[in-house]
Protein backbone atom coordinates (compact mmCIF):
# COMPACT_ATOMS: atom_id res chain seq x y z
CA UNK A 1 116.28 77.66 80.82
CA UNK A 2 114.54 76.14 78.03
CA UNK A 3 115.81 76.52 74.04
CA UNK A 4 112.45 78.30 73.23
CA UNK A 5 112.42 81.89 72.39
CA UNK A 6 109.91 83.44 75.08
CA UNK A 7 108.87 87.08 74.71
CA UNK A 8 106.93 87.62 78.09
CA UNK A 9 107.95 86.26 81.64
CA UNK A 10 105.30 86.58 84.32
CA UNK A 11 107.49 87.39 87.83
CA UNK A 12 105.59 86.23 90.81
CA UNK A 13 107.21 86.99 94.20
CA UNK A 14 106.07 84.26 97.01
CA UNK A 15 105.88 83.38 100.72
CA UNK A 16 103.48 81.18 102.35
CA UNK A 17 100.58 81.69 99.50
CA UNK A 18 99.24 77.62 99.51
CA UNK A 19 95.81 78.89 99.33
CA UNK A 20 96.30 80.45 96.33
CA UNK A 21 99.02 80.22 94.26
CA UNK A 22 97.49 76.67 92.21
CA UNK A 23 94.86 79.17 90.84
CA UNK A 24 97.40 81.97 90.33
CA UNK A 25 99.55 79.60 88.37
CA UNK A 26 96.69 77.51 86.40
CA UNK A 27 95.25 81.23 84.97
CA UNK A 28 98.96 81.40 83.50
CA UNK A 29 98.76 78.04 82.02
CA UNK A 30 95.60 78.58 80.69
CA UNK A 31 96.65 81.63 78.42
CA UNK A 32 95.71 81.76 75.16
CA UNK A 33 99.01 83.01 74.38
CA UNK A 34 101.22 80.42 73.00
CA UNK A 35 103.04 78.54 75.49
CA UNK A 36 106.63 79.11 73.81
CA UNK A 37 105.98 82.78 73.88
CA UNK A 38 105.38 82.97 78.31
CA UNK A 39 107.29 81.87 80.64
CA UNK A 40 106.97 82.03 84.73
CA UNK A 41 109.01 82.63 87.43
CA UNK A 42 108.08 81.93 90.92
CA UNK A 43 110.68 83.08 93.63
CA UNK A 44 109.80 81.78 97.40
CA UNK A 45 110.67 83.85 99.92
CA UNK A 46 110.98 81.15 102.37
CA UNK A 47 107.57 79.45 102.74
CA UNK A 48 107.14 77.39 105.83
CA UNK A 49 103.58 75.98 104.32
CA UNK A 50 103.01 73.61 101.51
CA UNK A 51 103.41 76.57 99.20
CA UNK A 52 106.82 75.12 96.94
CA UNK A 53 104.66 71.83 97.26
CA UNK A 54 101.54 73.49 95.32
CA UNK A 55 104.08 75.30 92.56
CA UNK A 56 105.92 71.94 91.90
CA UNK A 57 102.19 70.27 90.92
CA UNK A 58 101.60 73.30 88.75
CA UNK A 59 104.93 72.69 86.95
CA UNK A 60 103.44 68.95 86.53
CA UNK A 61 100.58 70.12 85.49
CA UNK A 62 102.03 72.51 82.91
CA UNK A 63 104.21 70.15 81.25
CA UNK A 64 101.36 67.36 80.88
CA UNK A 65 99.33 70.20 78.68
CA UNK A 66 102.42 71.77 77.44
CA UNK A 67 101.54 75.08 78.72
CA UNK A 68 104.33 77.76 79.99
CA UNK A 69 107.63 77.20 80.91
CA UNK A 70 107.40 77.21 84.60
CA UNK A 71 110.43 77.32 87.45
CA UNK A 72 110.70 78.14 91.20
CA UNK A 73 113.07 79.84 92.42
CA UNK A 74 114.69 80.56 96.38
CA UNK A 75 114.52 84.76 97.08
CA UNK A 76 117.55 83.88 99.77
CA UNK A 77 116.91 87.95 100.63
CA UNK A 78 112.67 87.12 101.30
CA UNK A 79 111.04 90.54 100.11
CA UNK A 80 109.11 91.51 96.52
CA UNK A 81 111.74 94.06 95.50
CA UNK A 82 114.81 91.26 95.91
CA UNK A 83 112.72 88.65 93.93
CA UNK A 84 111.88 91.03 91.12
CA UNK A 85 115.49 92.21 90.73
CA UNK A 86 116.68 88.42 90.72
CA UNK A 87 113.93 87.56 88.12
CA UNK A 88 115.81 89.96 85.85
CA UNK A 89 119.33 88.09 86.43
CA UNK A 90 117.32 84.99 85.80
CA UNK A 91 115.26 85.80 82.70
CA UNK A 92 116.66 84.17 78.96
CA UNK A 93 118.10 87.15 76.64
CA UNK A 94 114.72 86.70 74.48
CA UNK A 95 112.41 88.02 77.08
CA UNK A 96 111.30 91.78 76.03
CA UNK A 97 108.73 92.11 78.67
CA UNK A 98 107.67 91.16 82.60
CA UNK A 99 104.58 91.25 84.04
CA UNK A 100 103.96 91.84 88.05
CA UNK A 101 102.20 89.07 89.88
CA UNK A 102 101.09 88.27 93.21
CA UNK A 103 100.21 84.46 94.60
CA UNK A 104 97.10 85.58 95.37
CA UNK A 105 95.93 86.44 92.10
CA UNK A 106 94.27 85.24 89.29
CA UNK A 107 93.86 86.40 85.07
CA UNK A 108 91.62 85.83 82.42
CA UNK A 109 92.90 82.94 79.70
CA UNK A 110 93.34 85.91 77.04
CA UNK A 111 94.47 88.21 79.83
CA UNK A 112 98.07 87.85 78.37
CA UNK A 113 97.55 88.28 74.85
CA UNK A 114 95.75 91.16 75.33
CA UNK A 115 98.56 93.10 77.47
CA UNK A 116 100.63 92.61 74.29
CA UNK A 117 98.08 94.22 72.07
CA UNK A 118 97.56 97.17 74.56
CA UNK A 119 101.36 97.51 75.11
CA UNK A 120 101.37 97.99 70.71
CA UNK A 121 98.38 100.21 70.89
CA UNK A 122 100.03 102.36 73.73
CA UNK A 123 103.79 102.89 72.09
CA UNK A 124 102.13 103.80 69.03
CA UNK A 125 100.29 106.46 70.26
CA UNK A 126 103.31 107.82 72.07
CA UNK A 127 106.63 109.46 71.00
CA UNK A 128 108.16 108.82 74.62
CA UNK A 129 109.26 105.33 75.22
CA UNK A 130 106.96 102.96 77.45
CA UNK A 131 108.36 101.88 80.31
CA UNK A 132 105.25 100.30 82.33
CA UNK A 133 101.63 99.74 81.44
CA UNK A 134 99.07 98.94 84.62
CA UNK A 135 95.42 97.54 84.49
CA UNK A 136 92.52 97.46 86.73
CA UNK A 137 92.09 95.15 89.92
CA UNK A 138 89.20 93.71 90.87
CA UNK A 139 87.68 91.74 93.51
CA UNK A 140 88.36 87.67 93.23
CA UNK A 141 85.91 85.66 91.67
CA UNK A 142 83.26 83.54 93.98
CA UNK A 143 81.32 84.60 97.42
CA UNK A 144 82.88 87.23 99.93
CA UNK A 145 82.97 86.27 103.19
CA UNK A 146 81.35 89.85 105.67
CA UNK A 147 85.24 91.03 106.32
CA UNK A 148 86.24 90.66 102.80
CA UNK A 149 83.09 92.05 101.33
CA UNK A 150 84.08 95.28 103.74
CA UNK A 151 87.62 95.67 102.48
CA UNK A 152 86.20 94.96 98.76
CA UNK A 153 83.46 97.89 99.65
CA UNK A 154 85.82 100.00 100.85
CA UNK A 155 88.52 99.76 97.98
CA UNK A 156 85.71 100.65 95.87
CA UNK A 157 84.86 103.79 97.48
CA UNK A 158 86.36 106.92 96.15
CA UNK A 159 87.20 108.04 99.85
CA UNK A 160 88.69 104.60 100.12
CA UNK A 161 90.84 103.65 96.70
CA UNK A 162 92.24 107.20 96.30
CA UNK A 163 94.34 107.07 93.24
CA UNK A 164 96.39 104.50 93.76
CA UNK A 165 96.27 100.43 92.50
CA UNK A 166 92.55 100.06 93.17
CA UNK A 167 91.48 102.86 91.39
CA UNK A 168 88.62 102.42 89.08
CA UNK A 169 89.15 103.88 85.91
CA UNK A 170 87.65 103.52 82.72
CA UNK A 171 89.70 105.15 80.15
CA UNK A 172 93.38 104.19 78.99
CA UNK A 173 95.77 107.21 79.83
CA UNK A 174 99.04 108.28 81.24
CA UNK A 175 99.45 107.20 84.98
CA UNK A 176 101.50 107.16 87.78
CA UNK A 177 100.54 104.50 89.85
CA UNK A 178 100.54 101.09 87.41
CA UNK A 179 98.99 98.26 89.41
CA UNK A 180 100.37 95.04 88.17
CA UNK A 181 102.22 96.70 85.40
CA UNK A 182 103.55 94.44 82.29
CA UNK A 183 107.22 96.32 82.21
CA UNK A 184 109.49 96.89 79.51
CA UNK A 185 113.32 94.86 80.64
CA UNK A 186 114.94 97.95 78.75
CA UNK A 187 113.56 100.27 80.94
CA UNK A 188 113.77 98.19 84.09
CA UNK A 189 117.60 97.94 82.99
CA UNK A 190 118.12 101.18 82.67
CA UNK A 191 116.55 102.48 86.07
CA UNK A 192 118.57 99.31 87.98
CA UNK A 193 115.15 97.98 88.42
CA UNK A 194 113.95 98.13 92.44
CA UNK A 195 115.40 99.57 95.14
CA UNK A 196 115.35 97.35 97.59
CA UNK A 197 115.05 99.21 100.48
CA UNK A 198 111.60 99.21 100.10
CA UNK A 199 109.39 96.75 101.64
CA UNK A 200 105.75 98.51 100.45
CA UNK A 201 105.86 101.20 97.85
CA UNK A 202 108.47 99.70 95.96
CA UNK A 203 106.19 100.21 92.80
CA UNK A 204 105.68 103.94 92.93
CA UNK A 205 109.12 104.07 93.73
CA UNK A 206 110.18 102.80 90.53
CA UNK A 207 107.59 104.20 88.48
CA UNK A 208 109.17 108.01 89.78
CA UNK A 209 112.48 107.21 88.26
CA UNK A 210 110.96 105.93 85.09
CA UNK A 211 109.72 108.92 84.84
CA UNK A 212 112.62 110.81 85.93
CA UNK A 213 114.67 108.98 83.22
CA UNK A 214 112.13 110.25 80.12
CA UNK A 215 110.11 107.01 79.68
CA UNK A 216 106.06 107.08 79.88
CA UNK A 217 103.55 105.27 81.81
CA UNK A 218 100.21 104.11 81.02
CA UNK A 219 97.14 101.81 82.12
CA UNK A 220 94.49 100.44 80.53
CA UNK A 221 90.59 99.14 81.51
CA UNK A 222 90.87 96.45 78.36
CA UNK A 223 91.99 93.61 80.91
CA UNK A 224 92.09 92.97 84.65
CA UNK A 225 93.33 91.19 87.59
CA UNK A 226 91.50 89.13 89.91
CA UNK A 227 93.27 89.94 93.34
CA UNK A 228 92.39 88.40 96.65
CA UNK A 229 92.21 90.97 99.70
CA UNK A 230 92.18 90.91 103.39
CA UNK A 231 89.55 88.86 105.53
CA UNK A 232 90.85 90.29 108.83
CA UNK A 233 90.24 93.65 110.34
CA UNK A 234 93.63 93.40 111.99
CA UNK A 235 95.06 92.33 108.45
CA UNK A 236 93.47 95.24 107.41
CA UNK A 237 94.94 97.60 109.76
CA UNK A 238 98.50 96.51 109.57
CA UNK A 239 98.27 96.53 105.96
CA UNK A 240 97.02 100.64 106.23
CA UNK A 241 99.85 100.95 108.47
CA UNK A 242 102.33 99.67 106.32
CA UNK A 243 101.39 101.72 103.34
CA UNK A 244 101.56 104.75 105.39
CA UNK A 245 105.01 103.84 106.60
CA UNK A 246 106.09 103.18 103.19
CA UNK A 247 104.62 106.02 101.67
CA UNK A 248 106.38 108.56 103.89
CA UNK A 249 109.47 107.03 103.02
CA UNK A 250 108.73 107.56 99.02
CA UNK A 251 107.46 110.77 99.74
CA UNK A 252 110.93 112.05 101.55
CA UNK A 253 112.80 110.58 98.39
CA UNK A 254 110.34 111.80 95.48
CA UNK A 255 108.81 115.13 97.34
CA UNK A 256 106.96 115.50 93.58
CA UNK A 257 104.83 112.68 94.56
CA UNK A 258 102.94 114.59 97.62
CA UNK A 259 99.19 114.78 97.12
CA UNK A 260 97.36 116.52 100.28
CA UNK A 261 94.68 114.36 100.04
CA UNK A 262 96.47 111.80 101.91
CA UNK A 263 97.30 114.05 104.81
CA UNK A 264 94.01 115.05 105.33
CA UNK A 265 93.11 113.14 108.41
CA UNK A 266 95.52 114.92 110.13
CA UNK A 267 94.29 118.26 109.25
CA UNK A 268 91.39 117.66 110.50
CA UNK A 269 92.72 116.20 113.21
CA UNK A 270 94.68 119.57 114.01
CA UNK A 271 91.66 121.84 112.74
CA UNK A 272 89.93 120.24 115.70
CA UNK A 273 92.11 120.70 118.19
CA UNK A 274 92.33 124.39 117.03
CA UNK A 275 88.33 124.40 117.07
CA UNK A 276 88.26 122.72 120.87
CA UNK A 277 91.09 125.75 122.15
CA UNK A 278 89.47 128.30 121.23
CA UNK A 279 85.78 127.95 119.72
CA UNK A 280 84.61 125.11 121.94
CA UNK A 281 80.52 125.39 120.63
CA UNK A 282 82.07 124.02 116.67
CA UNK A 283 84.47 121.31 117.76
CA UNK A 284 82.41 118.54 116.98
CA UNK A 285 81.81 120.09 113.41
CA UNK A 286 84.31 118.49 111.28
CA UNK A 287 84.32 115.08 113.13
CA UNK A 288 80.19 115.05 112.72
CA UNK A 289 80.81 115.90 109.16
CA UNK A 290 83.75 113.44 108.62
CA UNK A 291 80.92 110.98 109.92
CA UNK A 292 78.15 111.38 108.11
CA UNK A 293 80.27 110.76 105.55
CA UNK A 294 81.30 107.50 106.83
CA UNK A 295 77.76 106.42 107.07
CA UNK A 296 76.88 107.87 103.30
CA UNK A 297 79.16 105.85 101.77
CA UNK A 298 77.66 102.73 104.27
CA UNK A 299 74.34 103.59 103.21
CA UNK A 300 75.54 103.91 99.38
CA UNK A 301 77.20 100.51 99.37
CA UNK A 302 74.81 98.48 101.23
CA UNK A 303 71.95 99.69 98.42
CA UNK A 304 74.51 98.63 95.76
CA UNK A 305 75.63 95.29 97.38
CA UNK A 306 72.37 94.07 99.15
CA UNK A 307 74.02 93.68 102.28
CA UNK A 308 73.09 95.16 105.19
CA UNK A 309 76.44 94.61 107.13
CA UNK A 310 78.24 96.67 104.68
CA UNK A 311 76.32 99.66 106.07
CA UNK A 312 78.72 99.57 109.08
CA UNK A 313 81.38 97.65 108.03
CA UNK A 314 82.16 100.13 105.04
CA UNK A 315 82.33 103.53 108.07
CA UNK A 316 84.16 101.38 109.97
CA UNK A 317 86.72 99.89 107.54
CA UNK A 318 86.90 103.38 106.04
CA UNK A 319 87.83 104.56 109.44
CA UNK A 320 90.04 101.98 110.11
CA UNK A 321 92.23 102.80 106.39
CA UNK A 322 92.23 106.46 107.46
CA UNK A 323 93.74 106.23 110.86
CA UNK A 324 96.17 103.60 109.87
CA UNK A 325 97.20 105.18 107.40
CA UNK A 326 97.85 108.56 108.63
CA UNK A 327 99.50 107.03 111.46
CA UNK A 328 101.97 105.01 109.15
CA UNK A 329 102.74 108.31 107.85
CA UNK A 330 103.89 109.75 111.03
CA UNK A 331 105.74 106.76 111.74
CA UNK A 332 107.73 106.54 108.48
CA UNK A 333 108.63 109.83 109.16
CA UNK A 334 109.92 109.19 112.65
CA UNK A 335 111.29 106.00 112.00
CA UNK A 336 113.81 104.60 110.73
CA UNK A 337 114.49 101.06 109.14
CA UNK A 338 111.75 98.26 108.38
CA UNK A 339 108.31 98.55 109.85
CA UNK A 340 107.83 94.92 112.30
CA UNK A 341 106.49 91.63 110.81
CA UNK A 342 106.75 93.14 107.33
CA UNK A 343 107.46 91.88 104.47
């Protein structure tokens, strides 16, 4: 580690993110924060692409500026929760705070400096100690391809985002759902950081015991992420399916967490059924209602975008997030161990 006193360490958990990770990284180097104060910590999970290749240019390129302290590290055990919890074993005894990243995300040069303000603002406001303060995420800078502009349509809509990382808020407050939360090392200490066993979900996980052991949460709208998002509709799926599976398996550990909301596909699922037994003339009530829905918000974000694709793509994305989901749920509560080809 290097003599320097840094205060912040930015922990991003990798595996096969080539594509992406030179922009992640060149954000960080571009902070207006002084360089001594950040460092970064990149921990591959086993990349079989030129990923390690495109972090050891961004060292290069960090050193010839003298931006942030920058090192890659092997995550022998391959998942985000085993690379965040060996970030902490690695980090130098100055470091006060860590901030989430992704490979596949991007910051604004004063995006930094700014979490440190917020993070003053927040604990002074506050007699409960902060443990965890999230921001917004947004769609990645540049032109959408017609998949991507789906999943970014659908995230946005408020049938779509629930209230979970891609909300859209606009007022700081308590939360507890952080996305990409800048975390106090106290806390994290305190709690014993992740549990691994989690694949997906790991966050809210975490955030339930900080609560549990009397520290606060917040977020705040004053600065962003930049977050690339699926381009596949089978991507797409599997990634609805994961967070149901994941979910279930938070939800049988924190039963506090439980919001109806997310079960009600299969509601109306059984309310159906119900409807087709034994008043056959109003079964196709709640599915024509669920959609005209669908189409609304089509309708609603192909005016807003300009693009007439989203008009289906948004119903059928929507759809897509529903029934994955709610079928993740079932199967993290009938299975057992790791959902396949996770990670």
């Amino acid at each position: 580690m290097s003599d320097s006193q840094p205060l912040i360490a930015s922990v991003i958990p990798v595996l096969n993110e080539s594509m992406h990770i030179g922009a992640c990284l060149d954000s960080l180097i571009a902070q207006s924060l002084p360089a001594e104060q950040h460092i970064v910590l990149v921990l591959d999970g086993g990349s079989t692409d030129s990923t390690r290749d495109e972090i050891t240019k961004a060292i290069q390129r960090s050193k010839k500026v003298n931006g942030p302290l920058i090192e890659l590290h092997s995550n022998p055990k391959k998942y985000v929760a085993d690379a965040r919890n060996l970030a902490l074993t690695l980090l130098p005894d100055s470091i006060q705070y860590t901030v989430e990243m992704i490979g596949h995300s991007t910051v604004e040069p004063d995006h930094l400096e700014i979490r440190l303000q917020e993070w003053t603002r927040i604990e002074s406001t506050t007699s409960v100690p902060l443990a965890a303060v999230g921001i917004r995420v947004k769609p990645r800078i540049g032109e959408h391809g017609i998949i991507e502009s789906w999943v970014e349509g659908t995230l946005a809509s408020p049938i779509g985002s629930g209230s979970g990382q891609f909300e859209t808020f606009a007022v700081s407050g308590s939360t507890n759902t952080p996305a990409f939360a800048m975390h106090s090392r106290l806390a994290l200490e305190k709690v014993g950081g992740w549990d691994a066993s989690y694949i997906t979900s790991q966050d809210s996980d975490l955030s339930m015991r900080l609560l549990e052991a009397g520290f606060s949460i917040y977020r705040t709208p004053a600065t962003s992420v930049q977050m690339v998002k699926r381009s596949g509709l089978l991507k797409w799926w599997r990634m609805g399916h994961r967070y149901g599976f994941w979910r279930m398996k938070v939800l049988r550990k924190h039963p506090k967490r439980v919001s109806l909301r997310e079960f009600l596909p299969w509601f109306g699922l059984l309310a159906t059924l119900l409807l087709c037994l034994f008043y056959t003339e109003l079964a196709f009530v709640l599915p024509g209602c669920y959609l005209a829905v669908l189409m609304i918000e089509g309708l609603r974000s192909s005016m807003s975008s300009k693009r007439f694709s989203t008009l289906f793509g948004i119903p059928l994305c929507l759809f897509m997030l529903h029934s994955s989901f709610s079928i993740g749920l079932l199967d993290g509560l009938l299975r057992k161990g790791r959902a396949p080809s996770d990670r």
